[in-house]
C-alpha atoms as a PDB file:
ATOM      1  CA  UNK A   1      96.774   3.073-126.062  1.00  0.00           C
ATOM      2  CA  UNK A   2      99.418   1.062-128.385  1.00  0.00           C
ATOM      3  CA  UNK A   3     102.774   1.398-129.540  1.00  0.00           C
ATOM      4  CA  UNK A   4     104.264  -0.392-132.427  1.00  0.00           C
ATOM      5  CA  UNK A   5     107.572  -0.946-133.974  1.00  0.00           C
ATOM      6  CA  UNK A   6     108.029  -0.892-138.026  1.00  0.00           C
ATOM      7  CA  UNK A   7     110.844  -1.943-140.727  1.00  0.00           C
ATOM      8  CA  UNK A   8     108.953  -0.929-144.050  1.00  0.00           C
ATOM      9  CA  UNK A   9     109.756   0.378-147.445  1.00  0.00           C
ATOM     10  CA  UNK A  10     108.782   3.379-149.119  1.00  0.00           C
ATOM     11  CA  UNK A  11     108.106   4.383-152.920  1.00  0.00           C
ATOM     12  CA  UNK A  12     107.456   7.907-153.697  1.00  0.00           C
ATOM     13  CA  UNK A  13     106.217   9.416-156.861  1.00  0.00           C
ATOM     14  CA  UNK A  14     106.569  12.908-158.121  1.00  0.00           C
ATOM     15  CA  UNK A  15     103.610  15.092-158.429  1.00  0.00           C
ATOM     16  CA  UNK A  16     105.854  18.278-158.891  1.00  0.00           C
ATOM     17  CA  UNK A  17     109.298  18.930-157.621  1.00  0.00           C
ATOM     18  CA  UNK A  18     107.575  19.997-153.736  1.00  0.00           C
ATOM     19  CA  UNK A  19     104.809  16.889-153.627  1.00  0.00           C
ATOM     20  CA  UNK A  20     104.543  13.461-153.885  1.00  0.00           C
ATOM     21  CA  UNK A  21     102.297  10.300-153.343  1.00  0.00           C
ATOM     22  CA  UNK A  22     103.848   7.937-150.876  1.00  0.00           C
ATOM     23  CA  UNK A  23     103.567   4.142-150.482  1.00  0.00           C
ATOM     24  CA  UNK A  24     104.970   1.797-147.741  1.00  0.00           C
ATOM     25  CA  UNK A  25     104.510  -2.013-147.183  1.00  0.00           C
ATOM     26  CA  UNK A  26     106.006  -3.282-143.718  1.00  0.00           C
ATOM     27  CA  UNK A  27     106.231  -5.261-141.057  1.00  0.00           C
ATOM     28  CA  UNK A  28     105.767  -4.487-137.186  1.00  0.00           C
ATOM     29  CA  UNK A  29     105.083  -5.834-133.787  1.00  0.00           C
ATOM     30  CA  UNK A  30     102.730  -3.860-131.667  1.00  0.00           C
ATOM     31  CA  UNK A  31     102.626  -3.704-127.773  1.00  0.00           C
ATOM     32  CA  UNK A  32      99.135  -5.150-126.820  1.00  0.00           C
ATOM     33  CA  UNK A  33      96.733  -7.137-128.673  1.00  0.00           C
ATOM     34  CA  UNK A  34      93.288  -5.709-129.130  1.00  0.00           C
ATOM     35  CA  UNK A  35      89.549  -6.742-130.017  1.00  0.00           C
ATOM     36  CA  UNK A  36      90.961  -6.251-134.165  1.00  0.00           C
ATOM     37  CA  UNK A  37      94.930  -6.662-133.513  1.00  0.00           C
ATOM     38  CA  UNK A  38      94.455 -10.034-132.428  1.00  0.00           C
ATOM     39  CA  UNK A  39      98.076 -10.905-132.836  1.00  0.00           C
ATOM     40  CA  UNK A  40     101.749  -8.743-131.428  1.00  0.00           C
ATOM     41  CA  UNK A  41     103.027  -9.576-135.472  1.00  0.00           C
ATOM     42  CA  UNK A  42     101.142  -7.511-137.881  1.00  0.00           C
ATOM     43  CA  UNK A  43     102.167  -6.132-141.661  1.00  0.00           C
ATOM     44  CA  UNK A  44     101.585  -2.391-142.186  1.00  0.00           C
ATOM     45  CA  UNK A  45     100.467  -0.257-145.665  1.00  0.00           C
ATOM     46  CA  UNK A  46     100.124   3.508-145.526  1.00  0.00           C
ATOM     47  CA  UNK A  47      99.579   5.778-148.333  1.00  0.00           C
ATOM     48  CA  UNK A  48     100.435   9.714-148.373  1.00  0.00           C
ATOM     49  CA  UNK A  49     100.408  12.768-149.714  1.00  0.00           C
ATOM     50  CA  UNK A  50     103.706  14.733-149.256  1.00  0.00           C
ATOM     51  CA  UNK A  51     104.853  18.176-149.677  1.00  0.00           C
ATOM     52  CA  UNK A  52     108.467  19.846-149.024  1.00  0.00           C
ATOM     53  CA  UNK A  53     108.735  23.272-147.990  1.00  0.00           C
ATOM     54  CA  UNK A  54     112.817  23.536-148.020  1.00  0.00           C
ATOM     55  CA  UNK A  55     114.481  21.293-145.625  1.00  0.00           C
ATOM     56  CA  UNK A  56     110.900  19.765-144.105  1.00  0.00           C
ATOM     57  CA  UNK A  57     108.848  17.141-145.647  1.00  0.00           C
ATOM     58  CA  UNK A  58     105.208  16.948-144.397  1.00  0.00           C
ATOM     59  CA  UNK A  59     103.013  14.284-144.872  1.00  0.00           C
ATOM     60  CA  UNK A  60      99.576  13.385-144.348  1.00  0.00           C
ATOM     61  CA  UNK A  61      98.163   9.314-144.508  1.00  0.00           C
ATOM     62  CA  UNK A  62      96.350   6.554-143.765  1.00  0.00           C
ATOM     63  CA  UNK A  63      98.176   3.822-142.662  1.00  0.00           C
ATOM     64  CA  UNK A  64      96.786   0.197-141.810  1.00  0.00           C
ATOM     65  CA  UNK A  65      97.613  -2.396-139.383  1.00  0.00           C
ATOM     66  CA  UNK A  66      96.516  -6.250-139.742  1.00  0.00           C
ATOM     67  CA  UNK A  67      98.025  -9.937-139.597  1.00  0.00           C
ATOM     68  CA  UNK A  68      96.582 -10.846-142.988  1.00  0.00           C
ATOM     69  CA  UNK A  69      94.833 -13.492-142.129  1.00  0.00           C
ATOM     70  CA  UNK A  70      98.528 -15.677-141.952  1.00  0.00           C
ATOM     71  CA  UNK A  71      97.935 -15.824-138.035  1.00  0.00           C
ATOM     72  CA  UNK A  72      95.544 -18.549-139.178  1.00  0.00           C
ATOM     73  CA  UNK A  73      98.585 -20.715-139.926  1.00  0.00           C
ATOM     74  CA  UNK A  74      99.455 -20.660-136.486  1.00  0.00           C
ATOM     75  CA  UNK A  75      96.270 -21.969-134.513  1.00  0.00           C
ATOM     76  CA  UNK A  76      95.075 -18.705-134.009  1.00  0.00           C
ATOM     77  CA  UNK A  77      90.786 -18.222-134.793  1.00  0.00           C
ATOM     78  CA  UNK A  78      90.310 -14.286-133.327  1.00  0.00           C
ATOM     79  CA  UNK A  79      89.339 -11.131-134.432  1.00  0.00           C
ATOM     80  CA  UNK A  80      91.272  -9.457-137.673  1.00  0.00           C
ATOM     81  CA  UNK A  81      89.597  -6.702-138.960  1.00  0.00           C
ATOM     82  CA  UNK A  82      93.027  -4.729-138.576  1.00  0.00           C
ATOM     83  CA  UNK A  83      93.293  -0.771-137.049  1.00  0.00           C
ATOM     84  CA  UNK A  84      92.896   2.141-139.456  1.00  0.00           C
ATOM     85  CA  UNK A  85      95.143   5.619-138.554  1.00  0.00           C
ATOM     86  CA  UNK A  86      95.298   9.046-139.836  1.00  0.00           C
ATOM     87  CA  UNK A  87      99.117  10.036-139.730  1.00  0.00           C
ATOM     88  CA  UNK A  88     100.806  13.461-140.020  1.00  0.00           C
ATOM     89  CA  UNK A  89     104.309  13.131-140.454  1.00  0.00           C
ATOM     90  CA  UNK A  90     107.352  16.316-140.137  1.00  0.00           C
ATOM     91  CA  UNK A  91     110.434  15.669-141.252  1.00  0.00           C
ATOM     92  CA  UNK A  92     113.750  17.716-141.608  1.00  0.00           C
ATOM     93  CA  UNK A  93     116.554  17.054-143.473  1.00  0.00           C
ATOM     94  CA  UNK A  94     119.886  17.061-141.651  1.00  0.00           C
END
């Protein structure tokens, strides 16, 4: 069990006027540190396919969590293989 917290950007491009191919570059902070989060500061990619049906947007991706190695800066020699999820996302336009 973790919980993180992420400011990223997102670029979309058009497949048709319904999908799209999403991708985000961020950074977060995540609750606990784990055997491959070896750090709370981490950056964050995902990449996803999209599809609106009206006022909903749902999305499916793969989104990556690591420190990129920069930890190393800072003294720090552990684990940073990073933590892979699958993510389904619903939206709904206000």
């Amino acid at each position: 069990h973790n919980s993180a917290l992420t400011l990223a950007r997102v670029v979309r491009w058009r497949l048709s006027p319904e999908s799209y191919i999403a991708g985000t570059l961020g950074i977060g902070v995540v609750d606990r540190t784990k055997d491959h989060l070896g750090t709370t500061g981490e950056f964050t990619v995902r990449l996803a396919f999209g599809r609106k049906f009206g006022k909903y947007d749902l999305s499916i991706g793969e989104s990556h969590y690591s420190n990129g190695k920069t930890a190393l800066q800072l003294d720090w020699h552990g684990p940073n293989t990073g933590e892979d999820f699958l993510t389904v996302m619903l939206a709904r336009e206000l």
